[in-house]
N, C-alpha and C. Protein backbone atom coordinates (compact mmCIF):
# COMPACT_ATOMS: atom_id res chain seq x y z
N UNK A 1 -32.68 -52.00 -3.37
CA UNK A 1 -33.30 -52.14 -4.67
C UNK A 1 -32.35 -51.64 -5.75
N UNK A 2 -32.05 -52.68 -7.13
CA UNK A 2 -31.32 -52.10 -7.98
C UNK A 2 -31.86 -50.73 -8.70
N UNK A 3 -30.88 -49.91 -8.78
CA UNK A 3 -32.41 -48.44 -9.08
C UNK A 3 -32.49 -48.88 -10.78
N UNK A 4 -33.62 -47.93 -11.07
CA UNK A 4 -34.38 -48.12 -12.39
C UNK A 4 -34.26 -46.32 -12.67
N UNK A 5 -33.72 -46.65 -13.87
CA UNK A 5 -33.34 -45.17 -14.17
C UNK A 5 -33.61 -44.60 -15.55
N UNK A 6 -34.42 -43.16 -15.12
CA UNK A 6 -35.43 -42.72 -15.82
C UNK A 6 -34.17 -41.51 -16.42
N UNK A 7 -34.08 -41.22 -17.95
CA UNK A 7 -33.65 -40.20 -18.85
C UNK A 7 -35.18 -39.47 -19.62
N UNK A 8 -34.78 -37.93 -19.10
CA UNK A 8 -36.05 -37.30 -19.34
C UNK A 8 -35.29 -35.82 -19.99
N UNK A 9 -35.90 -36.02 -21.63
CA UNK A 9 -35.21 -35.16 -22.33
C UNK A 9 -36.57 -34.10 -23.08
N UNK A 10 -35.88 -33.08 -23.47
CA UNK A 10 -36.95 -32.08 -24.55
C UNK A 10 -36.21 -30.85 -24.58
N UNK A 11 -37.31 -30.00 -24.94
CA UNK A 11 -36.63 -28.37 -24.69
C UNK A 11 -37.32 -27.83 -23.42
N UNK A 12 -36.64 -26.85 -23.26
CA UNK A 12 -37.11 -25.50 -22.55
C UNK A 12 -38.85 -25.20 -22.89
N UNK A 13 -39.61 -25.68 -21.41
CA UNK A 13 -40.89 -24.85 -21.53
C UNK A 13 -42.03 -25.90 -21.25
N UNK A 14 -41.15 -27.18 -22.03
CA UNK A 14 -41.90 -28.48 -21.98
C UNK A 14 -42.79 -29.02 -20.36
N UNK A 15 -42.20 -28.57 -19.24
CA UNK A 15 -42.34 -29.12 -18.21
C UNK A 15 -41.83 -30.25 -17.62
N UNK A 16 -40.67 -30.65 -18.43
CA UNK A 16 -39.36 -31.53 -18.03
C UNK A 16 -39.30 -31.43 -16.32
N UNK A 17 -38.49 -30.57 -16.07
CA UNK A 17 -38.08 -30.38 -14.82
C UNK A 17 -39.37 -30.77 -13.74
N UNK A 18 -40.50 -29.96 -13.62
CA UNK A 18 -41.44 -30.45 -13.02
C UNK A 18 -42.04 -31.83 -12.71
N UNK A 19 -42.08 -32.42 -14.28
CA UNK A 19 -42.10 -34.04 -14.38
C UNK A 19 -41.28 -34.81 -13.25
N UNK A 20 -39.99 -34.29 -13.08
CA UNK A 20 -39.08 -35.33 -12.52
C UNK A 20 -39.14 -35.12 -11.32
N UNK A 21 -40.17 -33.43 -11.08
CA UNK A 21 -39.80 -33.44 -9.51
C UNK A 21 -41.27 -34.12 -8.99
N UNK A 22 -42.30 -34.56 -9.77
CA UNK A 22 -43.43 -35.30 -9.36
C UNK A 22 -43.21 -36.65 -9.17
N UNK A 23 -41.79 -37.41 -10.44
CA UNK A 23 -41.71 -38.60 -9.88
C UNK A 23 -40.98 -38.84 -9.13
N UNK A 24 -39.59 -37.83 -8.16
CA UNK A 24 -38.76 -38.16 -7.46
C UNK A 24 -39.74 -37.81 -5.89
N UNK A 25 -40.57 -36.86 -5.21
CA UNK A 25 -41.99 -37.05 -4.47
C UNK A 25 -42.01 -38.22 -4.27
N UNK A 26 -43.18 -38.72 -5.21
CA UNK A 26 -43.36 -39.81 -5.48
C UNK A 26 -42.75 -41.02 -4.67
N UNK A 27 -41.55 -41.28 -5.45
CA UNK A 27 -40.94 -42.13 -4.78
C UNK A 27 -40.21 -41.92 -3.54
N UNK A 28 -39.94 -41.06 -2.87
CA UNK A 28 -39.92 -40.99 -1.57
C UNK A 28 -41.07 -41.13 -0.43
N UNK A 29 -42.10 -40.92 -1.51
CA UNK A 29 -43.69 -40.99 -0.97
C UNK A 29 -43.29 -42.90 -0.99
N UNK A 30 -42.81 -43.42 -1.19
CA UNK A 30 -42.88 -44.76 -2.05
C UNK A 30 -41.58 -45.07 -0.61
N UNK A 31 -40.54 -44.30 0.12
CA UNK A 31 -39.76 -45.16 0.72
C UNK A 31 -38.48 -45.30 0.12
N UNK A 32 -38.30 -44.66 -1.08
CA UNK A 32 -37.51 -45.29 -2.20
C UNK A 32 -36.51 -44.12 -2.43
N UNK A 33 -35.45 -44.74 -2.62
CA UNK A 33 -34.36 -43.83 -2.16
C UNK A 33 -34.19 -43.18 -3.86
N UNK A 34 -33.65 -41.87 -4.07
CA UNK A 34 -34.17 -40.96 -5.33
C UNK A 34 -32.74 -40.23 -5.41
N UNK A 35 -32.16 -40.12 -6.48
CA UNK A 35 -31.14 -39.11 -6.85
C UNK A 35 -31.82 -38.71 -8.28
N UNK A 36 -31.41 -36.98 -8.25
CA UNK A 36 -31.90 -36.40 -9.82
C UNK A 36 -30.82 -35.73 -9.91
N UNK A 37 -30.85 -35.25 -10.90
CA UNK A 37 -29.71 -34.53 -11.72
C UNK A 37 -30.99 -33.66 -13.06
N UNK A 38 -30.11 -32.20 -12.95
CA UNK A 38 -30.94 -31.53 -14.23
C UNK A 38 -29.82 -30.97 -14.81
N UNK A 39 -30.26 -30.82 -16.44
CA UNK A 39 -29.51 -29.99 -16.85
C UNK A 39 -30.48 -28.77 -17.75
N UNK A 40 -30.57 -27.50 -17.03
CA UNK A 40 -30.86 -26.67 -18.01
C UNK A 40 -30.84 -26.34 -19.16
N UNK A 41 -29.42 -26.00 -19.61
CA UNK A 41 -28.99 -25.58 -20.81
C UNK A 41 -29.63 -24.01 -20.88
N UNK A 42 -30.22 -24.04 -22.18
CA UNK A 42 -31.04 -22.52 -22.29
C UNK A 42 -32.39 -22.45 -22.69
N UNK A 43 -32.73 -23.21 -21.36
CA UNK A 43 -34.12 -23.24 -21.35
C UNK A 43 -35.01 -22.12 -21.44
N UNK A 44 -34.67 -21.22 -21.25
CA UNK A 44 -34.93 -19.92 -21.40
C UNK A 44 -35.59 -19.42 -23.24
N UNK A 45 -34.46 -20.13 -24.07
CA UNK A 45 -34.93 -19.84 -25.27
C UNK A 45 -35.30 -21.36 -26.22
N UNK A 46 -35.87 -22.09 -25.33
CA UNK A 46 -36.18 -23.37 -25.76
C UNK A 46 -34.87 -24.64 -26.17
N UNK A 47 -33.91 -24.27 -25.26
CA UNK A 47 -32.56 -25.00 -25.24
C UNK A 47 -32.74 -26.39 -24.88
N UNK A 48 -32.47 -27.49 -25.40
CA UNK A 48 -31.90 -28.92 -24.52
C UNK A 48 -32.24 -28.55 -22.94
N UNK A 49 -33.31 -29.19 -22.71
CA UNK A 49 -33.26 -29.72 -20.73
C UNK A 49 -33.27 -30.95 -20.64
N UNK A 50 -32.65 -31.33 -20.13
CA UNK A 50 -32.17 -32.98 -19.74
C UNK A 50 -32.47 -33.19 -18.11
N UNK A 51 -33.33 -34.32 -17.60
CA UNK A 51 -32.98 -34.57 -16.12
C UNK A 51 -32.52 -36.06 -16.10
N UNK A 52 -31.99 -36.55 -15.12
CA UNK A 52 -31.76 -38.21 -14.86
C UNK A 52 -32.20 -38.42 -13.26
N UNK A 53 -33.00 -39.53 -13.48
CA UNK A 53 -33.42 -39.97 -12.36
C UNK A 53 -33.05 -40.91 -11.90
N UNK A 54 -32.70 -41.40 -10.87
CA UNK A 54 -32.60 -43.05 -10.27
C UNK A 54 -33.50 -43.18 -9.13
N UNK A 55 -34.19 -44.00 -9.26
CA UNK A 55 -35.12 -44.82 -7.90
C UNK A 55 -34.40 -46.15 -7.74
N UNK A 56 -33.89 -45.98 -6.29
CA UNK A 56 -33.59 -47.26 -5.69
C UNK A 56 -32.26 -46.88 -5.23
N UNK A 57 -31.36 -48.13 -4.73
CA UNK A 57 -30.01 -47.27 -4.40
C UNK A 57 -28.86 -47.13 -5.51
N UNK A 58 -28.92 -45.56 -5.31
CA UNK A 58 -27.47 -45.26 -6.29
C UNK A 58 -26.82 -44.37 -5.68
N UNK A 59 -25.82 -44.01 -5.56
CA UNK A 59 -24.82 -43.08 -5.18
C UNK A 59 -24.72 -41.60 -5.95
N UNK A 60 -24.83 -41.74 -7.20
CA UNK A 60 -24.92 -40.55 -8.38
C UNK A 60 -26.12 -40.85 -9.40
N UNK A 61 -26.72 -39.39 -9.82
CA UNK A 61 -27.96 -39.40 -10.27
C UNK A 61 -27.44 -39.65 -12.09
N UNK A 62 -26.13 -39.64 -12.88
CA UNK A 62 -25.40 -39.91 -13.87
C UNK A 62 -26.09 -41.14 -14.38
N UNK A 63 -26.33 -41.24 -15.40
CA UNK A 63 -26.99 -43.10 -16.24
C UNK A 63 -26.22 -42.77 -17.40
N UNK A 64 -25.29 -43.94 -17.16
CA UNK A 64 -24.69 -44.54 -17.66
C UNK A 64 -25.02 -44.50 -19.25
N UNK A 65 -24.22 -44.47 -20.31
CA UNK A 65 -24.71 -44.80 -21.67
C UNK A 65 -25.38 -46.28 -21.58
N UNK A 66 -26.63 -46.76 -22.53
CA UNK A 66 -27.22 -48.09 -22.72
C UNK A 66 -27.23 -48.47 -21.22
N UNK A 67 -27.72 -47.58 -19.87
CA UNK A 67 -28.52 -48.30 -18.90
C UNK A 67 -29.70 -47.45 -18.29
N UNK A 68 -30.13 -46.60 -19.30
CA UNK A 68 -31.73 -46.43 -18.80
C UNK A 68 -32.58 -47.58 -19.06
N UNK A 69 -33.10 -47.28 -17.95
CA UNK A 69 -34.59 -48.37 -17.86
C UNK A 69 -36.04 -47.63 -18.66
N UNK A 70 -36.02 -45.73 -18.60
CA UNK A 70 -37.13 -45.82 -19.33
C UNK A 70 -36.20 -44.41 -19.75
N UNK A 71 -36.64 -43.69 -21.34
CA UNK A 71 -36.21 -42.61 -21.98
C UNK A 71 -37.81 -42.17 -22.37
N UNK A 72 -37.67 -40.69 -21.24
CA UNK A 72 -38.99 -39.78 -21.98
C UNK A 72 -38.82 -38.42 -22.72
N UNK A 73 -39.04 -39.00 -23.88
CA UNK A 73 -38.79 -37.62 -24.74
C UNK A 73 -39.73 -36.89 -24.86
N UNK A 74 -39.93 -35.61 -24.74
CA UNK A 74 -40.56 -34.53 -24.84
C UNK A 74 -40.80 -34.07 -26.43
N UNK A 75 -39.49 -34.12 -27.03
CA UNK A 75 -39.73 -33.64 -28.53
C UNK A 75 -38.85 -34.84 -29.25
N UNK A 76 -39.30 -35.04 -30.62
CA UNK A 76 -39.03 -36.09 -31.33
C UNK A 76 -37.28 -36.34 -31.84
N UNK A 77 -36.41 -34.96 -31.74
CA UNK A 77 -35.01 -35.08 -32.21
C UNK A 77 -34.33 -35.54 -30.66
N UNK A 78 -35.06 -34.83 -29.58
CA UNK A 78 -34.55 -35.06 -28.44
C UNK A 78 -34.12 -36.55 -28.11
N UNK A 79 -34.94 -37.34 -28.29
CA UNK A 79 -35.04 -38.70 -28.58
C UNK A 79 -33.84 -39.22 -29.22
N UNK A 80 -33.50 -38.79 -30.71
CA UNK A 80 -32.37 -39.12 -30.88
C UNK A 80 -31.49 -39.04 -30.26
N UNK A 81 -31.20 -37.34 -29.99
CA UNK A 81 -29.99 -37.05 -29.16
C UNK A 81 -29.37 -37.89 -27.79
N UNK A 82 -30.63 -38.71 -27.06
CA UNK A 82 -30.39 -39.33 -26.09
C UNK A 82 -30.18 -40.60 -25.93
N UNK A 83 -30.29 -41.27 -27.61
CA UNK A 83 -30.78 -43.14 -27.44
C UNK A 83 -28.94 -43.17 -27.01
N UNK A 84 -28.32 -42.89 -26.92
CA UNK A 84 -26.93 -43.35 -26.15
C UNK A 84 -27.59 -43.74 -24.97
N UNK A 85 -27.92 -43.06 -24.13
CA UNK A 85 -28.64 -43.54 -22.96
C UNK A 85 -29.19 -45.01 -22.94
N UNK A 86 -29.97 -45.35 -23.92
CA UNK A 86 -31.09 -46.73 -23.94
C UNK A 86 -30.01 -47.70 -24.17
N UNK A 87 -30.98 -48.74 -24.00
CA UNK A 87 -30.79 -50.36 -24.48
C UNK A 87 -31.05 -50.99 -25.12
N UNK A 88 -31.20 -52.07 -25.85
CA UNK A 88 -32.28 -52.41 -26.74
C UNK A 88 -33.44 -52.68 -25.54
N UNK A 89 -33.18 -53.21 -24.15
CA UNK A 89 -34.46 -53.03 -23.90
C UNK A 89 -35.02 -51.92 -23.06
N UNK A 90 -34.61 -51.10 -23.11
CA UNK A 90 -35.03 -49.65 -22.57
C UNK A 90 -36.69 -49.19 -23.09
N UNK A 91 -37.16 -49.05 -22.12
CA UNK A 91 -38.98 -48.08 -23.18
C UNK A 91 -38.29 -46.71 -23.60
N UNK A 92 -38.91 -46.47 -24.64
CA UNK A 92 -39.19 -45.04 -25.00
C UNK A 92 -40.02 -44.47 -24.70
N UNK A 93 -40.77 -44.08 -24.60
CA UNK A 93 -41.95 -43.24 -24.10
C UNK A 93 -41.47 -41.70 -25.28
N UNK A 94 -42.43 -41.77 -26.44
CA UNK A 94 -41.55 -40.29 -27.28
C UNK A 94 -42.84 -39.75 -27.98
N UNK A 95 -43.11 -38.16 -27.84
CA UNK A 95 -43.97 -37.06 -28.42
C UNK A 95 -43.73 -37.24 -29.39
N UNK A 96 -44.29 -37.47 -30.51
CA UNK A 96 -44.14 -36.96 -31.89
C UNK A 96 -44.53 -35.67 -32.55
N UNK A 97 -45.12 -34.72 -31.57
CA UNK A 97 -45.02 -33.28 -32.06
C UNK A 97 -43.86 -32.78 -31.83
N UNK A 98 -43.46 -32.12 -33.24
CA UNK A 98 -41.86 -31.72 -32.91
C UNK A 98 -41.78 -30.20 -32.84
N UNK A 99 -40.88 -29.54 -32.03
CA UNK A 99 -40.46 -28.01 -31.31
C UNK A 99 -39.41 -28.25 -32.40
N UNK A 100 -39.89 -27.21 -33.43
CA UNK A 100 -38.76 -26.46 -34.30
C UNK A 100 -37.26 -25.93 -33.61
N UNK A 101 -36.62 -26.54 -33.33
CA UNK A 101 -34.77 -26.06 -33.00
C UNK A 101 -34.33 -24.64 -33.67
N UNK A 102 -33.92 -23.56 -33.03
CA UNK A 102 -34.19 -22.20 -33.62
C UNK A 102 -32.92 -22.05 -34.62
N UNK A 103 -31.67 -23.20 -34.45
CA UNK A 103 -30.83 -23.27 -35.35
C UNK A 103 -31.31 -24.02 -36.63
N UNK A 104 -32.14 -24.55 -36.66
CA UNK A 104 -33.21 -24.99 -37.96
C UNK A 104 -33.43 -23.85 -38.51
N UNK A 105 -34.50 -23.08 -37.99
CA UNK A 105 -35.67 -22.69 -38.51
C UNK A 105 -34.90 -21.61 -39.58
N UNK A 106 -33.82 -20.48 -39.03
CA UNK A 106 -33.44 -20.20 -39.79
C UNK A 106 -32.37 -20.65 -41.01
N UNK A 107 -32.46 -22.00 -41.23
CA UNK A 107 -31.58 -22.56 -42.09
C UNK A 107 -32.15 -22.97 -43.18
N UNK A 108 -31.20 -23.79 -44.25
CA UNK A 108 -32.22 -24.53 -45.48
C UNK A 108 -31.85 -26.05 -44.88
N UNK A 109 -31.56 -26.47 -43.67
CA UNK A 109 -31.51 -27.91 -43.23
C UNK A 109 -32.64 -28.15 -42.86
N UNK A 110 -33.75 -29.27 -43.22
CA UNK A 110 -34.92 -29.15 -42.85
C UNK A 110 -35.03 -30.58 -41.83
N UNK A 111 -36.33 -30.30 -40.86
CA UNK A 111 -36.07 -31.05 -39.66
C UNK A 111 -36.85 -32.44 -40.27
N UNK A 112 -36.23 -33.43 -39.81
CA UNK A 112 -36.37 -34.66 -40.55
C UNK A 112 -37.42 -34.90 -39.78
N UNK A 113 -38.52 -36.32 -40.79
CA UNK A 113 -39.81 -36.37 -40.84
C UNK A 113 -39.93 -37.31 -39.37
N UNK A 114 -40.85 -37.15 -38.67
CA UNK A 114 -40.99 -37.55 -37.87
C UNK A 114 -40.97 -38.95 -37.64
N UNK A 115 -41.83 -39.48 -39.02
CA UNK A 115 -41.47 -40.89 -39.11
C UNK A 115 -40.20 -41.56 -39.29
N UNK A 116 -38.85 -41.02 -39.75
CA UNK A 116 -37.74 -41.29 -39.92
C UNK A 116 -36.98 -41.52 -38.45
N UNK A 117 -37.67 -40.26 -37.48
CA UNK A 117 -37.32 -40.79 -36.62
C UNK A 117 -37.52 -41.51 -35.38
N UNK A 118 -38.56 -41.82 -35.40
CA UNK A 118 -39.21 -42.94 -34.98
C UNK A 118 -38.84 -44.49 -35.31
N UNK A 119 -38.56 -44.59 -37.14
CA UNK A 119 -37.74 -46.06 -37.58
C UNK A 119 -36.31 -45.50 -37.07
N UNK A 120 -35.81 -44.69 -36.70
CA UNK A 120 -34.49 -45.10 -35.99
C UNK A 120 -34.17 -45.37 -34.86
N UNK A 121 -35.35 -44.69 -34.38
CA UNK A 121 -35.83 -45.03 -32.40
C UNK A 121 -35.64 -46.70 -32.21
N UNK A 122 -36.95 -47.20 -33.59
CA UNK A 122 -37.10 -48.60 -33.14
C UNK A 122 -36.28 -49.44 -33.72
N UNK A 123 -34.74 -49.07 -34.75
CA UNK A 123 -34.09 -49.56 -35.32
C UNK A 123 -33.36 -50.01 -33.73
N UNK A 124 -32.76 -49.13 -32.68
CA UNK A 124 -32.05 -49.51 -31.70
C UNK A 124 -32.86 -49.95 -30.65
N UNK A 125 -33.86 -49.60 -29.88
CA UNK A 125 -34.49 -50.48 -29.17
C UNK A 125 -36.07 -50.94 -29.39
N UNK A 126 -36.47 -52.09 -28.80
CA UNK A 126 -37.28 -53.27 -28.85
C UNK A 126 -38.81 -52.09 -28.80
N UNK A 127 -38.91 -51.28 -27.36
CA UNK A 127 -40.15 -50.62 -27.19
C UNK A 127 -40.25 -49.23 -27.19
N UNK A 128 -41.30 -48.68 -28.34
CA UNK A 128 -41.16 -47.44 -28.48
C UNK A 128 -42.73 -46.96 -28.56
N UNK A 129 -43.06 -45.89 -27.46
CA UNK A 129 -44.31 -45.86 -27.45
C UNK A 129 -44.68 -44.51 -27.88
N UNK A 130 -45.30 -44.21 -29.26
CA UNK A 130 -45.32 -42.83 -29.60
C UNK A 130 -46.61 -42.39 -29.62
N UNK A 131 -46.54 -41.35 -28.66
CA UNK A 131 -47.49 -40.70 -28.70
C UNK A 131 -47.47 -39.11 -28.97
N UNK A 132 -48.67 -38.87 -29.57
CA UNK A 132 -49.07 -37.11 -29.72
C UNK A 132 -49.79 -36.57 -28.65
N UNK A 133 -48.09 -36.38 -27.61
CA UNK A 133 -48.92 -35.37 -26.85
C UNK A 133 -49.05 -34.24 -26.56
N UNK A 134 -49.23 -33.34 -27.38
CA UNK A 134 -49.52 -32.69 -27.87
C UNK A 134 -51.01 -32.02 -28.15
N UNK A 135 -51.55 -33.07 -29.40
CA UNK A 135 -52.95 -33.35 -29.58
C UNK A 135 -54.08 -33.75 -28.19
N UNK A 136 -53.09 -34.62 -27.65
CA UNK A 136 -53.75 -35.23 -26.26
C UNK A 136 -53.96 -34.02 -25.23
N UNK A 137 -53.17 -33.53 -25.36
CA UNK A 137 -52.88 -32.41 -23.76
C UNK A 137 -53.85 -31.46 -24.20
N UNK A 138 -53.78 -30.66 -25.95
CA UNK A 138 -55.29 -29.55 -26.03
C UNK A 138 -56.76 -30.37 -25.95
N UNK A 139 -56.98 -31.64 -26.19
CA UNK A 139 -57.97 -31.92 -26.26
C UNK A 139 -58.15 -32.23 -24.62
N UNK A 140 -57.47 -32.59 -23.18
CA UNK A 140 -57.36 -32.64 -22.44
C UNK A 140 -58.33 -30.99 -21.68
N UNK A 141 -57.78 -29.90 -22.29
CA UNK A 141 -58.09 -28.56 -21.68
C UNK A 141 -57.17 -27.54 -21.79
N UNK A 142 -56.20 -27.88 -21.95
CA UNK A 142 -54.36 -27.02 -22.05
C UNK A 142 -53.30 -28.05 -22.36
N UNK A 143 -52.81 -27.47 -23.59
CA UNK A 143 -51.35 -28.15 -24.31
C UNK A 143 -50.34 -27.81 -23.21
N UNK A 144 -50.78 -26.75 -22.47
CA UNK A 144 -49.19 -26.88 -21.08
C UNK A 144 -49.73 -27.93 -20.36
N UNK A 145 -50.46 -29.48 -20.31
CA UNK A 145 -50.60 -30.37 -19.86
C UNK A 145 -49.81 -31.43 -20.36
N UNK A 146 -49.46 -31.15 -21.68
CA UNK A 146 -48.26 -32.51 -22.36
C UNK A 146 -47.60 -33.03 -21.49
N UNK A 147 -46.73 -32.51 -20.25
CA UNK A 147 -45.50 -33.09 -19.52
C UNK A 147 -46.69 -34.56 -18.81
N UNK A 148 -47.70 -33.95 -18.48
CA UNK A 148 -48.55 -35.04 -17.25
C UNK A 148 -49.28 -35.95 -18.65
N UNK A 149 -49.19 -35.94 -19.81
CA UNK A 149 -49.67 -36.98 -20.84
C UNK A 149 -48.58 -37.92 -20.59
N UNK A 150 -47.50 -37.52 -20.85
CA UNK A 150 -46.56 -38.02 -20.84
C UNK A 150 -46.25 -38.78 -19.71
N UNK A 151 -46.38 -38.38 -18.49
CA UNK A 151 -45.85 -38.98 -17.27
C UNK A 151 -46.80 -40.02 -17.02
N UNK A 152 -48.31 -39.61 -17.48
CA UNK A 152 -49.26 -41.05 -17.87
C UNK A 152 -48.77 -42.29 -18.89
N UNK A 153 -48.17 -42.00 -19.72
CA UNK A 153 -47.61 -43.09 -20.48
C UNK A 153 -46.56 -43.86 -19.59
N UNK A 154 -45.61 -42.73 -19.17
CA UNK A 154 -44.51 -43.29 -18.20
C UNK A 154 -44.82 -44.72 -17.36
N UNK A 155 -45.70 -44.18 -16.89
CA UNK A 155 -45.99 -44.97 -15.30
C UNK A 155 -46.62 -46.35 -16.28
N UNK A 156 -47.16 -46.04 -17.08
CA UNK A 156 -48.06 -47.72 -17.69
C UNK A 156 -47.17 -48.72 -18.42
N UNK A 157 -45.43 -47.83 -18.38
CA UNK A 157 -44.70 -49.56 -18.99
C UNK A 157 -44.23 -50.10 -17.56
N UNK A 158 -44.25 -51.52 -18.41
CA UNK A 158 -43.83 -52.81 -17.41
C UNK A 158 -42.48 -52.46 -16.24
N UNK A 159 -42.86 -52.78 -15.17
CA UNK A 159 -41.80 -52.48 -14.50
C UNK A 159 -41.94 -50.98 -13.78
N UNK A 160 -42.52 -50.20 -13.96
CA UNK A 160 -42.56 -49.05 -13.75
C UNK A 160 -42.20 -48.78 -11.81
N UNK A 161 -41.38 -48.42 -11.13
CA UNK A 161 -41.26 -48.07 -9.79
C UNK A 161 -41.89 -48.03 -8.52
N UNK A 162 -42.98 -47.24 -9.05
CA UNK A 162 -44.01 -45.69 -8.26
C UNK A 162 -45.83 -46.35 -8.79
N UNK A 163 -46.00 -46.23 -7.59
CA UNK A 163 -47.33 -47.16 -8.37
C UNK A 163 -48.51 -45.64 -8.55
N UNK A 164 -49.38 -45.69 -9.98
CA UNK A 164 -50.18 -44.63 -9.76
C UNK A 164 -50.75 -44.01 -9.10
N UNK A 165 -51.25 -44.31 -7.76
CA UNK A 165 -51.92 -43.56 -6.72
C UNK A 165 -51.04 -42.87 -6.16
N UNK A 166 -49.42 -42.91 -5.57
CA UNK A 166 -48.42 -42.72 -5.34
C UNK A 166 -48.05 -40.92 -5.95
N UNK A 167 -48.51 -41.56 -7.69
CA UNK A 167 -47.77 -40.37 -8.85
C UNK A 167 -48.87 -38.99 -8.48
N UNK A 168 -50.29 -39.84 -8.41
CA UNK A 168 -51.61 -38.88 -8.42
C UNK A 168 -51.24 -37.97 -7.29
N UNK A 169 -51.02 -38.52 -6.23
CA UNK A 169 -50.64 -37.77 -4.78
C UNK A 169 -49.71 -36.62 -5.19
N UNK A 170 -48.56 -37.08 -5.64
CA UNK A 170 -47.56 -36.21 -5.83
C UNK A 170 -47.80 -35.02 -6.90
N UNK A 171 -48.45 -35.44 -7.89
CA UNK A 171 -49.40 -34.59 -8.98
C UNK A 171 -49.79 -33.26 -7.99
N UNK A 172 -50.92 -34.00 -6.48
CA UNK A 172 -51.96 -32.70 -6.44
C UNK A 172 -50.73 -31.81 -5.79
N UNK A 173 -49.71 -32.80 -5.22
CA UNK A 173 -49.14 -31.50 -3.97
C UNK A 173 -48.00 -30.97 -4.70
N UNK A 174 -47.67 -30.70 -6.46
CA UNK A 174 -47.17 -30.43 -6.77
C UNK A 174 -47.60 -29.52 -7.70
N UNK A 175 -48.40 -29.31 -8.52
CA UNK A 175 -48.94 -28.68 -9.52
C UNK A 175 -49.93 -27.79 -9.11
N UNK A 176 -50.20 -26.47 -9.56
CA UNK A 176 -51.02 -25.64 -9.57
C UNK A 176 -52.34 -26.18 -8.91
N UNK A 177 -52.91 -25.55 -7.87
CA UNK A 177 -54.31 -26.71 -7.88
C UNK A 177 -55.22 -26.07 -8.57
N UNK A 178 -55.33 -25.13 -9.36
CA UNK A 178 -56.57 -25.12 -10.28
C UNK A 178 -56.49 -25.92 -11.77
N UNK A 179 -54.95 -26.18 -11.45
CA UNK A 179 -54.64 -26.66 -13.21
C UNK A 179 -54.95 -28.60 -12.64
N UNK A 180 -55.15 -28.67 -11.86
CA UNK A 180 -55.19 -30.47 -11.17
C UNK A 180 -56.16 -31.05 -11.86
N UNK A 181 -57.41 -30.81 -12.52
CA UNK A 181 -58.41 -31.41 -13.02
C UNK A 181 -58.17 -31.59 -14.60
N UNK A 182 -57.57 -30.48 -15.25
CA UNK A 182 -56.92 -30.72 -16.86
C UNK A 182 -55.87 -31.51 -16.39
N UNK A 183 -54.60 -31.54 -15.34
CA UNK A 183 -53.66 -32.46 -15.83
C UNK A 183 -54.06 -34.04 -14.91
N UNK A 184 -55.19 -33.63 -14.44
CA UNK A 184 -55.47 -35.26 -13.89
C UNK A 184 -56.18 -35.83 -15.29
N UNK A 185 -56.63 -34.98 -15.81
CA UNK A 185 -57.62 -35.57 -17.45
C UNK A 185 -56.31 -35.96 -18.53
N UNK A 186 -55.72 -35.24 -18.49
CA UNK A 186 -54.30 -35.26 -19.34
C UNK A 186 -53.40 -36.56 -18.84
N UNK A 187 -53.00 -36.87 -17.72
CA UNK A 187 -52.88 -38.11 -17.21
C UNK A 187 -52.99 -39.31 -17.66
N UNK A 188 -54.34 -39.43 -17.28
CA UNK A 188 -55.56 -40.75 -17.52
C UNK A 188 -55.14 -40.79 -18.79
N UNK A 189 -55.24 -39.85 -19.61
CA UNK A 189 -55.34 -40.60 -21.29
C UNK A 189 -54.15 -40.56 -21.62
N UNK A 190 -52.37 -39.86 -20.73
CA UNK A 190 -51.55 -40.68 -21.31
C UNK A 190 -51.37 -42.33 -21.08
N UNK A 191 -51.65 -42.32 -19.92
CA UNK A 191 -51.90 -43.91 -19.02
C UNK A 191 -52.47 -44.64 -19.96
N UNK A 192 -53.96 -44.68 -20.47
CA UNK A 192 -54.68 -45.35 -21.28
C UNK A 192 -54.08 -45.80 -22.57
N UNK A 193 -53.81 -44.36 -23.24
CA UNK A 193 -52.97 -44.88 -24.33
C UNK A 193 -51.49 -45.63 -24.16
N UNK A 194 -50.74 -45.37 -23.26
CA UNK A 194 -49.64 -46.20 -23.27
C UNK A 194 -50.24 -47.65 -23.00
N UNK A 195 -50.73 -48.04 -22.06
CA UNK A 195 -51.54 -49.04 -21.64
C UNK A 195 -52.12 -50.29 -22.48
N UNK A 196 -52.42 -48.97 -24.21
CA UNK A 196 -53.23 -50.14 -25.00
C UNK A 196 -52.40 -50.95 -26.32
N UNK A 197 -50.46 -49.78 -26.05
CA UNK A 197 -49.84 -50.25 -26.88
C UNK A 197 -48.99 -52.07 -26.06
């Protein structure tokens, strides 16, 4: 299988890392041959975490500039930082609640409007699916549910790998099991909403 390769960006705290280790499961749950790659940074103080995924056969978990198949951003600049990665036809999958950058906050550079960057998202590629998840994940039960809003949007664009029953599995035997019922609720309504764009 040519692999399909997932760029999964944000800060430190987001639940990045976890995300990728539910969909790389997953797809071994699936048969499907999986290389990841993480990059920390300083996650510790809300630093750049980057992972890359490939499902299918690849040799190195590395994607190429302009050959991800899907880019999930966690926070809205992150997104920028990564469209090297995309294609024009790459999905986005991108939070529009944005994590203040701590080299901002104390500056007079102010963090550009969310909508600005969103028309630059969709200035370079075709599909960009924005969601607040954020809003989604507290109304869910817990905002530390955003990563599994998100991984619900993931799975609902075209093409997607790992079929949902697959992701759900890997969900229970991966995540807290008391937290399984907020991020199975958190889920569903990223799914839904990606689903209805």
């Amino acid at each position: 299988m040519e692999p399909y390769n997932i760029y999964i960006c944000g800060v430190g705290g987001q639940g990045i890392i976890k995300t990728s280790i539910v969909m790389g499961e997953a797809a071994m749950k699936s048969n499907l041959s999986v290389v990841l790659s993480e990059i920390h940074g300083m996650s510790q103080r809300g630093g750049v975490v980057s992972t890359e995924l490939k499902i299918g056969d690849s040799r190195s978990p590395i994607i190429d500039n302009g050959s991800a198949d899907l880019l999930i951003a966690f926070e809205p600049i992150e997104a920028l930082r990564a469209i090297s990665k995309a294609s024009e036809d790459t999905y986005i999958i991108v939070n529009t609640s944005p994590i203040m950058p701590f080299n901002i906050l104390g500056s007079t550079i102010p963090y550009p409007e969310v909508s600005a960057v969103l028309k630059e998202l969709q200035s370079k590629v075709k599909r960009v699916i924005a969601v607040d998840a954020e809003k989604i994940a507290k109304e869910s039960g817990d905002v530390l549910s955003l990563n599994m809003v998100l991984l619900g949007g993931a799975i609902a664009v075209e093409n997607f790998p790992i079929n949902k029953e697959t992701i759900i599995e890997s969900m229970k035997a991966n995540l807290p099991q008391k937290s399984i019922p907020i991020n199975m609720n958190a889920f569903k309504k990223g799914f839904e909403f990606a689903s209805s764009k």
